[in-house]
Protein backbone atom coordinates (compact mmCIF):
# COMPACT_ATOMS: atom_id res chain seq x y z
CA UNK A 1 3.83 23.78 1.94
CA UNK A 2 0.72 22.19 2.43
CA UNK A 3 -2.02 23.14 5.00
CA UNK A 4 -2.38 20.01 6.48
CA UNK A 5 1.94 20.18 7.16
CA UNK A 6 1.91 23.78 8.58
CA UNK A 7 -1.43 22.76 10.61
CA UNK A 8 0.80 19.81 11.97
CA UNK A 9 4.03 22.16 12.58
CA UNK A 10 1.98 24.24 14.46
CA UNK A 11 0.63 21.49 16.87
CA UNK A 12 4.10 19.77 17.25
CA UNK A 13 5.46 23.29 18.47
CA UNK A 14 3.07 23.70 21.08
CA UNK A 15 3.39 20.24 22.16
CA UNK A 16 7.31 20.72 22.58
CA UNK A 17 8.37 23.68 22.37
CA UNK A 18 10.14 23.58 19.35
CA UNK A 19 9.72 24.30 15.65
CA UNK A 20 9.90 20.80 13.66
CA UNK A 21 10.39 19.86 10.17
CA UNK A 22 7.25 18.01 8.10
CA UNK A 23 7.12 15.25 5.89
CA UNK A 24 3.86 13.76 4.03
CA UNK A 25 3.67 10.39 2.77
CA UNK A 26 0.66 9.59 0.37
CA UNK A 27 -2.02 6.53 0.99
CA UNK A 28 -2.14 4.40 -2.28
CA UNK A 29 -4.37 2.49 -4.29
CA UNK A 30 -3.31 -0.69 -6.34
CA UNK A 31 -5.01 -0.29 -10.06
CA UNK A 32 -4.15 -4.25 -10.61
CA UNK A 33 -1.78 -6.88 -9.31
CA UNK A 34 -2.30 -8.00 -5.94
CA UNK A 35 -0.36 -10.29 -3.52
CA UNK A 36 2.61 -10.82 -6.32
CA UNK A 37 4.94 -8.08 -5.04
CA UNK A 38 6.77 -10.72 -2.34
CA UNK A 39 7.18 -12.69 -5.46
CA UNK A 40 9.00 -10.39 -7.79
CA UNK A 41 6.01 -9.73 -9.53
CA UNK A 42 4.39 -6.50 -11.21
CA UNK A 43 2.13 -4.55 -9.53
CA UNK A 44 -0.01 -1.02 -10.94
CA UNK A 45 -0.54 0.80 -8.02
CA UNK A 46 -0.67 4.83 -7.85
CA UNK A 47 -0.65 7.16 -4.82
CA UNK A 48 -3.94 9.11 -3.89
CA UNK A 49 -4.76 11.99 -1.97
CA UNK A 50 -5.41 10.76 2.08
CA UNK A 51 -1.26 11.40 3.86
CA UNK A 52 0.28 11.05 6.66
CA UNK A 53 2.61 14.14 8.04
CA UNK A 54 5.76 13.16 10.19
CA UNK A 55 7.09 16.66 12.27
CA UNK A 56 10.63 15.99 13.92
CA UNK A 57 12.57 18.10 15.75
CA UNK A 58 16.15 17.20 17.47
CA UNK A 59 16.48 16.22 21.10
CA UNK A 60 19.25 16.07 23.58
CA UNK A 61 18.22 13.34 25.75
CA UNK A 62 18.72 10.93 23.72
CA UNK A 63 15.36 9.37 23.43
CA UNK A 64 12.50 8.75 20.65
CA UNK A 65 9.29 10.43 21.37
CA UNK A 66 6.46 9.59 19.43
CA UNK A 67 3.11 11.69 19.55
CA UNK A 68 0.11 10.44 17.58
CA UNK A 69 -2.84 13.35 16.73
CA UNK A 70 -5.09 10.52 15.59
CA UNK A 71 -4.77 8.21 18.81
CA UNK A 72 -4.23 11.44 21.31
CA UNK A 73 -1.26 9.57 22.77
CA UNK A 74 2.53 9.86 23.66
CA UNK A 75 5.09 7.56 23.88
CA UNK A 76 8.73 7.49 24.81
CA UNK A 77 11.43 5.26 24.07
CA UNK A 78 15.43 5.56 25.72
CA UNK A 79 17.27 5.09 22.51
CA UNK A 80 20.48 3.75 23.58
CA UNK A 81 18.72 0.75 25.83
CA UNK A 82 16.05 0.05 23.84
CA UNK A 83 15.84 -3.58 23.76
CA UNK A 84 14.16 -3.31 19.88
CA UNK A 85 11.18 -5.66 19.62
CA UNK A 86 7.56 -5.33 18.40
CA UNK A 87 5.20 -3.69 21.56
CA UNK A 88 1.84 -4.33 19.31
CA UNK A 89 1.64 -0.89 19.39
CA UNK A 90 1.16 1.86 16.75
CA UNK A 91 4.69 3.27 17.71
CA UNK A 92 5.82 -0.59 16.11
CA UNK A 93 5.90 1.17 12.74
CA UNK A 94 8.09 4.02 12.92
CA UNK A 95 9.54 2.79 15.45
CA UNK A 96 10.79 -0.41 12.95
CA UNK A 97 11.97 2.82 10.75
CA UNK A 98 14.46 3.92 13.07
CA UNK A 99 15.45 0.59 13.76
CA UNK A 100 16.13 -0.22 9.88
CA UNK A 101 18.19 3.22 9.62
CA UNK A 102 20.43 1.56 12.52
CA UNK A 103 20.92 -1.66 11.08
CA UNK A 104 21.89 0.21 7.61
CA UNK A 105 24.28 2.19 9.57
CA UNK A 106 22.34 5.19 9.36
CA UNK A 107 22.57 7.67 12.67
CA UNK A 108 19.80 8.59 14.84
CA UNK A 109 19.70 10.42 17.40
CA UNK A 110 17.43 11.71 20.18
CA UNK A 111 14.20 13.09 18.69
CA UNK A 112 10.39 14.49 18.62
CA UNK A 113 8.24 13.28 15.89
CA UNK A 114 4.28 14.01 15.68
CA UNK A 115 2.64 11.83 13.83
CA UNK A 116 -0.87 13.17 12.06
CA UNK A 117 -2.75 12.02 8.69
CA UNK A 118 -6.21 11.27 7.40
CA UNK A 119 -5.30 7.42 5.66
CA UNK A 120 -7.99 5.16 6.37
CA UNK A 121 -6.69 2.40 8.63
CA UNK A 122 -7.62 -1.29 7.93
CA UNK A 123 -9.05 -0.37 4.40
CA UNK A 124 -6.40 -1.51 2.16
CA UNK A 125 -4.91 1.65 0.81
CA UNK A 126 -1.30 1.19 2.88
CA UNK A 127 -1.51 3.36 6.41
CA UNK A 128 1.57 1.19 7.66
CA UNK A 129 3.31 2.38 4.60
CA UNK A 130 2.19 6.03 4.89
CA UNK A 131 3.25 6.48 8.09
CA UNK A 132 6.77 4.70 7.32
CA UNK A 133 7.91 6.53 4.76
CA UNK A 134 6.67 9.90 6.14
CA UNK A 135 9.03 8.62 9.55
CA UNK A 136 11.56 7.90 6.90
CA UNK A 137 11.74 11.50 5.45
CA UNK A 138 11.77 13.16 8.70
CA UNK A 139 14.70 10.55 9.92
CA UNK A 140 16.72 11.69 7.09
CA UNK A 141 16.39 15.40 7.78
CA UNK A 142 17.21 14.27 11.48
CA UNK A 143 20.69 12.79 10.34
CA UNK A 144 21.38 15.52 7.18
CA UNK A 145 21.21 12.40 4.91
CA UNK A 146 19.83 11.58 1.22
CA UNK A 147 18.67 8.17 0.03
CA UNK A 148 17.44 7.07 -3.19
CA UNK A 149 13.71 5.66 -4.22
CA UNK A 150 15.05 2.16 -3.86
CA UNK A 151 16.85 2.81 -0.53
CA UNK A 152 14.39 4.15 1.11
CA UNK A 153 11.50 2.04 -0.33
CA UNK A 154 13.90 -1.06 0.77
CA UNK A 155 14.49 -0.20 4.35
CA UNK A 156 11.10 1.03 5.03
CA UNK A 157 9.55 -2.47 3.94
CA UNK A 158 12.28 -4.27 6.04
CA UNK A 159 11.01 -2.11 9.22
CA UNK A 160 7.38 -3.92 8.30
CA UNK A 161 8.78 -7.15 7.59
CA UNK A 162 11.46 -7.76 9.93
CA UNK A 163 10.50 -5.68 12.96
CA UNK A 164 6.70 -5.79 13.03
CA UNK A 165 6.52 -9.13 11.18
CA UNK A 166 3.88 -8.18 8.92
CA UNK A 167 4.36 -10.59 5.23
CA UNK A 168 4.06 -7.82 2.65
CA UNK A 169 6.07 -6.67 -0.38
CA UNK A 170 7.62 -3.77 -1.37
CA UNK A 171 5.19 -2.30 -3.63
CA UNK A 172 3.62 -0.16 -0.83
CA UNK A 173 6.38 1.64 0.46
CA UNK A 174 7.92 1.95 -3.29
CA UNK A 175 5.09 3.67 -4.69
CA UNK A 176 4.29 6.03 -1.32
CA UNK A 177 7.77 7.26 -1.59
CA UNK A 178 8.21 7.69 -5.69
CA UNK A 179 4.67 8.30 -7.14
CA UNK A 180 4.07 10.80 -9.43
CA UNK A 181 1.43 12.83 -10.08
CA UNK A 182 -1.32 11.98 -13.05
CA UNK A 183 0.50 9.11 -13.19
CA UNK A 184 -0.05 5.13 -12.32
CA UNK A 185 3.13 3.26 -11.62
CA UNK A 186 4.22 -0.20 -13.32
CA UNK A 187 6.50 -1.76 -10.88
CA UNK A 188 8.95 -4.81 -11.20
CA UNK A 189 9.17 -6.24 -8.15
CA UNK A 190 12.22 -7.79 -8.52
CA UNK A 191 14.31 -5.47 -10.32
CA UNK A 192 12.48 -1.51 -9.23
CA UNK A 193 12.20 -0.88 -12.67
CA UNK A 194 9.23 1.14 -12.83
CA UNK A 195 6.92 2.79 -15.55
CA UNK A 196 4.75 5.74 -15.38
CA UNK A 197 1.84 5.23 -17.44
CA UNK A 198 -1.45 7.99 -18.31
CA UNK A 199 -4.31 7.67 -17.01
CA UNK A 200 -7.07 9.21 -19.49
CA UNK A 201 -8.58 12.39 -18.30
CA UNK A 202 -11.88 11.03 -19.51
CA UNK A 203 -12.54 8.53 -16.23
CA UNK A 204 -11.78 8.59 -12.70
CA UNK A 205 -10.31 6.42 -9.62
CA UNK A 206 -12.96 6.20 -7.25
CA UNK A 207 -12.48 4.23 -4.07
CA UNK A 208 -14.74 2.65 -2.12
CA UNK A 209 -14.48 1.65 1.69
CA UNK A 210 -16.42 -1.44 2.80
CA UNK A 211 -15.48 -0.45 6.37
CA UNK A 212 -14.85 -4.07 7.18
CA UNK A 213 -11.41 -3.51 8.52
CA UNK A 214 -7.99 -6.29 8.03
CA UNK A 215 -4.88 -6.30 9.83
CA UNK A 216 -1.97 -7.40 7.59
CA UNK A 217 -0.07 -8.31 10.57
CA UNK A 218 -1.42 -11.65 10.94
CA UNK A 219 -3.95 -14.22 11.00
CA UNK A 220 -5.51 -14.86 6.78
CA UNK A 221 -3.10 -12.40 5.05
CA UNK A 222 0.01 -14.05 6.82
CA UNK A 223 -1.59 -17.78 6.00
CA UNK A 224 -1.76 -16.92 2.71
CA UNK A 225 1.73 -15.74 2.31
CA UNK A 226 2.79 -18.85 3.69
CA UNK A 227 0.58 -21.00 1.03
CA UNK A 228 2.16 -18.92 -1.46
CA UNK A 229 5.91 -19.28 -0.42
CA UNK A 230 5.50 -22.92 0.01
CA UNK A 231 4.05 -23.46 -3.33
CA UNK A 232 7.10 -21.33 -4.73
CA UNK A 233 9.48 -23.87 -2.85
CA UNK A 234 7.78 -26.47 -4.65
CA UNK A 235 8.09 -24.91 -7.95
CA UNK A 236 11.94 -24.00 -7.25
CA UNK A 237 13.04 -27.58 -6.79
CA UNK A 238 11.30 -29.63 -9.17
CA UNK A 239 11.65 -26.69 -12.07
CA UNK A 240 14.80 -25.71 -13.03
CA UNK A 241 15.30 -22.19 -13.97
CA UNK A 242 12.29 -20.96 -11.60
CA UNK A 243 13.48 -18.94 -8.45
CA UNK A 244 10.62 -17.05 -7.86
CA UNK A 245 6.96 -17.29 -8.54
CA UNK A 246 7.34 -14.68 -11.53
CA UNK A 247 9.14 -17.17 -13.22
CA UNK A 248 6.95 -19.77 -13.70
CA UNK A 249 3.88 -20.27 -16.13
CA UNK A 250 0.90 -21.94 -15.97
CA UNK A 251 2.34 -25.34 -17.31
CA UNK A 252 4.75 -25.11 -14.73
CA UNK A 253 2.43 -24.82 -12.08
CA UNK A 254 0.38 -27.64 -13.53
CA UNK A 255 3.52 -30.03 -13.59
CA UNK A 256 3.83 -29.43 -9.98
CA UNK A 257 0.01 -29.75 -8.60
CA UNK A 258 0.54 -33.10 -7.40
CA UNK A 259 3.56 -31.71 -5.24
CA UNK A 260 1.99 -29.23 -3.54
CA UNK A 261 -1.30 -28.52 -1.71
CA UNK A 262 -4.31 -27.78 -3.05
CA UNK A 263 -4.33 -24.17 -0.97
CA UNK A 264 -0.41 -23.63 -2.41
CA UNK A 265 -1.86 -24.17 -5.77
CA UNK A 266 -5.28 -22.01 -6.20
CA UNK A 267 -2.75 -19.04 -4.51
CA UNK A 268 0.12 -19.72 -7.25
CA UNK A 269 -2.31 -19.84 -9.61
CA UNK A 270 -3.64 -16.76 -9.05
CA UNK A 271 -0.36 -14.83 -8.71
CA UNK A 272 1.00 -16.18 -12.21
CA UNK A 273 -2.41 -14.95 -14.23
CA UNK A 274 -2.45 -11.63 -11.99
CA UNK A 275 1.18 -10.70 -13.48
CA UNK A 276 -0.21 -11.59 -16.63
CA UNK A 277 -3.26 -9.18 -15.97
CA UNK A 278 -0.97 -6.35 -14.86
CA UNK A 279 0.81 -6.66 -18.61
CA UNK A 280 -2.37 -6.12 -20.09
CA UNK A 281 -3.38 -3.37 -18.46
CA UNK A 282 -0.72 -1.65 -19.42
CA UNK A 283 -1.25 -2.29 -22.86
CA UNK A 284 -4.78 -1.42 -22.77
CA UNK A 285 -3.85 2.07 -20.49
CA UNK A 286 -1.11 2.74 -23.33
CA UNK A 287 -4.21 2.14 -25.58
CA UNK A 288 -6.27 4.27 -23.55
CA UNK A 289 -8.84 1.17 -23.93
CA UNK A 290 -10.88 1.47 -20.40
CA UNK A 291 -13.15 -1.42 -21.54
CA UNK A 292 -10.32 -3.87 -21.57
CA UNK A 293 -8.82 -2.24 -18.37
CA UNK A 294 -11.97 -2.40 -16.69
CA UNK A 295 -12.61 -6.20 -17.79
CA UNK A 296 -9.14 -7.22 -16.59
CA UNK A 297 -9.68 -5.80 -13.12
CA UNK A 298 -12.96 -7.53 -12.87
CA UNK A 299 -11.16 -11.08 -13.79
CA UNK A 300 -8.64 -9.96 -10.94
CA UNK A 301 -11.29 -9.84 -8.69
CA UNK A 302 -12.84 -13.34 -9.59
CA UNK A 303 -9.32 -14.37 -8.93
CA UNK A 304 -8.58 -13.02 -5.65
CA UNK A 305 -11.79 -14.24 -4.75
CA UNK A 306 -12.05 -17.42 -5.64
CA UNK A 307 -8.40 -18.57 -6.18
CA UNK A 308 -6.57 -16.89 -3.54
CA UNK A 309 -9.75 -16.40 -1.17
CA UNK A 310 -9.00 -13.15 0.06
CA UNK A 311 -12.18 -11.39 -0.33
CA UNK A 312 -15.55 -11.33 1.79
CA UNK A 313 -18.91 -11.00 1.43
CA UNK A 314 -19.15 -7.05 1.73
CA UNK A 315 -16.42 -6.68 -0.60
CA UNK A 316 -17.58 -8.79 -3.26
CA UNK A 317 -21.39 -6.92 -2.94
CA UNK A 318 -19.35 -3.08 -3.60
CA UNK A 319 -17.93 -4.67 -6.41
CA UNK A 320 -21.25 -6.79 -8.17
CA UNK A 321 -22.81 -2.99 -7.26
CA UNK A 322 -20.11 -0.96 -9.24
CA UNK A 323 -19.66 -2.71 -12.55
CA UNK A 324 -24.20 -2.35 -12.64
CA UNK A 325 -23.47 1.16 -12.15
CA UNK A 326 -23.58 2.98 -15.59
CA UNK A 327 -20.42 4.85 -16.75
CA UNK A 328 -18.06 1.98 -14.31
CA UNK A 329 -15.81 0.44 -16.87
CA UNK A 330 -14.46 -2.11 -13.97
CA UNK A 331 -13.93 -2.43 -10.27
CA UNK A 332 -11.96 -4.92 -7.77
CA UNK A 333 -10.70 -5.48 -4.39
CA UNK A 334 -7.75 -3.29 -3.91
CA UNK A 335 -5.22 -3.82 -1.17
CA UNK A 336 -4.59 -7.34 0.75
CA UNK A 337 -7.61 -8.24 0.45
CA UNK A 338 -10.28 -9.78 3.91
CA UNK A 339 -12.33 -6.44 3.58
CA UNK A 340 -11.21 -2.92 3.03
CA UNK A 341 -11.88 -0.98 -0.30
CA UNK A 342 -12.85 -1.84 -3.64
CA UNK A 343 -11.25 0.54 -6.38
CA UNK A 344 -13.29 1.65 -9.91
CA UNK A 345 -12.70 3.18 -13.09
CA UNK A 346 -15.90 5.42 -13.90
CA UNK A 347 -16.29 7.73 -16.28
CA UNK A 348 -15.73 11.33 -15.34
CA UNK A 349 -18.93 12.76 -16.44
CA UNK A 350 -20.79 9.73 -14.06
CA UNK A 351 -18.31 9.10 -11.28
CA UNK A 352 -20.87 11.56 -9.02
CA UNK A 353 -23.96 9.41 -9.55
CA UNK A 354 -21.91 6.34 -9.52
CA UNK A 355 -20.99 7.63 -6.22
CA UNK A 356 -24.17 8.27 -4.85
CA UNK A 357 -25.84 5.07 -6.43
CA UNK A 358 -22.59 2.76 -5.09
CA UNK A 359 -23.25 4.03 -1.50
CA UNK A 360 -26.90 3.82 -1.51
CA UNK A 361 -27.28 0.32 -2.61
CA UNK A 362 -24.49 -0.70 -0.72
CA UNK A 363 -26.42 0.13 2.54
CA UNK A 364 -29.73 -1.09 1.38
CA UNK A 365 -27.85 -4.42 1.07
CA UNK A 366 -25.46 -4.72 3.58
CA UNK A 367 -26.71 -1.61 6.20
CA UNK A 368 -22.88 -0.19 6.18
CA UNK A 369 -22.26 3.03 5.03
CA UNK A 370 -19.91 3.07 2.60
CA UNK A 371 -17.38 5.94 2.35
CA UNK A 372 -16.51 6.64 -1.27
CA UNK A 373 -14.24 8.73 -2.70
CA UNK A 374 -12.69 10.31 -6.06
CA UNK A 375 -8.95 10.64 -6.54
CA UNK A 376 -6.44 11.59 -9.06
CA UNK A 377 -2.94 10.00 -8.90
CA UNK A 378 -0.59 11.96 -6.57
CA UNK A 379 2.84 12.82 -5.57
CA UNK A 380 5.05 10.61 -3.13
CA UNK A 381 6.30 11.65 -0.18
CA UNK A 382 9.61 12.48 -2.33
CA UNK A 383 7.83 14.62 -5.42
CA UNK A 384 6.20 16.14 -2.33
CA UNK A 385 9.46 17.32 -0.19
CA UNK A 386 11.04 18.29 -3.75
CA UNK A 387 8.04 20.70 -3.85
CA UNK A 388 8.40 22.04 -0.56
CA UNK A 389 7.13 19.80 2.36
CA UNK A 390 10.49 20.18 4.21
């Protein structure tokens, strides 16, 4: 068991009473293929090493109640006449858990859950997901059930869709719950076929946080979703064959400009070449080639940049200050993009100075400390309860 789950154990016992159950739930970082999961695209993230632990313990009141380490705050919910809608609250996300184990016809009853982690919130690297998932595993010891990667991955992204309304795919959740160590994840959006591919001992994932937070719930990252499902629509109708986005090529998208807006466009256009991006980087991982990984994630960035306009000015400076840094084969924005991190493949033997230098010029340019950090690929929440965490 991990010290950050028997820390948390400890602190939900003397908050009620009661010995609990933990569950941790990995942060993750996306190596390449950004905003084409909600378009049954491929994606490359990997899980890294910030968590989130979920304690439950049974209660016989019949009520939910939710204590958060990281916002010092309680909350209490009477299951049975709930009315089930969005508060705007951080409870909203496991909260939308339980409510997407009832609607699958999964039992829950009355119960404590503390909620504690260290995942970075605002910067891209999934918190929402985190703390999902980590809800999710505790649910299921709750009710004595099992679920599969898919199941779980599934009704964890319909708690963040459907319940707190945020517009995001199911790459998040998927990869928090099945990662594997030393390993970054392939992932068909549409079908869950996945592939676990090496990455070479000789370089490192470092991350880098802008500290300009997003909120996913909303405002750009929801108008951008919308562009992107309207230009699909377009594509659907006037090409046969096409269902989703992931269908369609370049020539299709070309055959439709004059259909669609100009916005719907740039964002199409940018999904279509970043699924033909994340292909390539698997080749060139397979081939252990970081210079071709590293120049594909710097044409991803140009892309979510300028095509689907999803970047901003602090971002784009981490990532012009990275790939200057000796040893940095590549760097991009990571995540959904409006701030949050940038994520680099540096040499091993440099990824300390790179570090150092990254943060240093960062500030001299922008007068935000950057927080930077080194991470190998880690266990999901499901790896991690196999090994223990229960």
């Amino acid at each position: 068991m991990r010290s950050d789950e028997i820390g948390a154990i400890q602190s939900h016992k003397r908050r009620f009473s009661t010995t609990g159950h933990a569950f941790a739930a990995p942060a993750r970082v996306n190596l390449i293929g950004e905003h084409t999961d909600y378009t049954g695209g491929l994606v490359m993230p990997m899980a890294i090493e910030f968590a989130t632990v979920a304690v439950i313990s049974e209660r016989q009141d019949g009520r939910a109640v939710f204590y958060s380490e990281n916002f010092k705050e309680e909350a209490s919910f009477e299951l049975a006449s709930f009315d089930w809608s969005p508060q705007g609250h951080w409870t909203d996300y496991p909260l939308g858990v339980v409510w997407s184990f009832r609607e699958a016809g999964v039992g829950v009853g009355g119960f404590s859950m503390s909620l504690s982690g260290n995942v970075p919130v605002g910067a891209g690297l999934s918190s929402s997901a985190s703390v999902e998932v980590a809800a999710a595993m505790a649910l299921l010891d709750l009710a004595g059930a099992s679920m599969p990667l898919k199941e779980i991955a599934t009704l964890c992204r319909r708690a963040e869709n459907e319940y707190v309304g945020a517009k995001t795919g199911i790459m998040d959740q998927f990869v928090v719950a099945g990662a594997v160590a030393h390993r970054a994840m392939m992932l068909d959006c549409r079908s869950l076929e996945f592939e676990l591919l090496p990455l070479p001992n000789a370089v490192r994932v470092v991350i880098c946080n802008s500290m300009v937070s997003h909120d996913v719930a909303g405002g750009e990252y929801g108008d951008r979703s919308d562009e992107v499902s309207a230009g699909q629509d377009v594509l659907r109708r006037e090409r046969p064959g096409i269902e989703l986005l992931r269908d369609a090529t370049l020539e299709d998208l070309e055959a439709c400009r004059g259909k669609m807006s100009a916005a719907s466009f740039a964002r199409c256009k940018h999904i279509i070449t970043e699924n033909a991006r994340v292909l390539a980087a698997r080749d060139a991982l397979l081939a252990g080639d970081m210079k071709r990984l590293g120049a594909l994630m710097v044409e991803a960035h140009a892309s979510m940049r300028d095509d689907f306009a999803a970047s901003c000015e602090e971002v784009d400076d981490l990532v012009e200050i990275a790939v200057g840094q000796p040893g940095c084969f590549g760097a991009r924005i990571t995540g959904g993009g409006f701030g949050g991190c940038t994520v680099n493949i540096v040499s091993a033997e440099r990824a300390g100075e790179f570090v150092e230098a990254a943060r240093c010029e960062y500030k001299a340019k922008t007068g935000i400390d950057a927080q930077c950090f080194v991470s190998a690929p880690s266990d999901g929440a499901l790896a991690m309860a196999k090994g223990g965490a229960a």
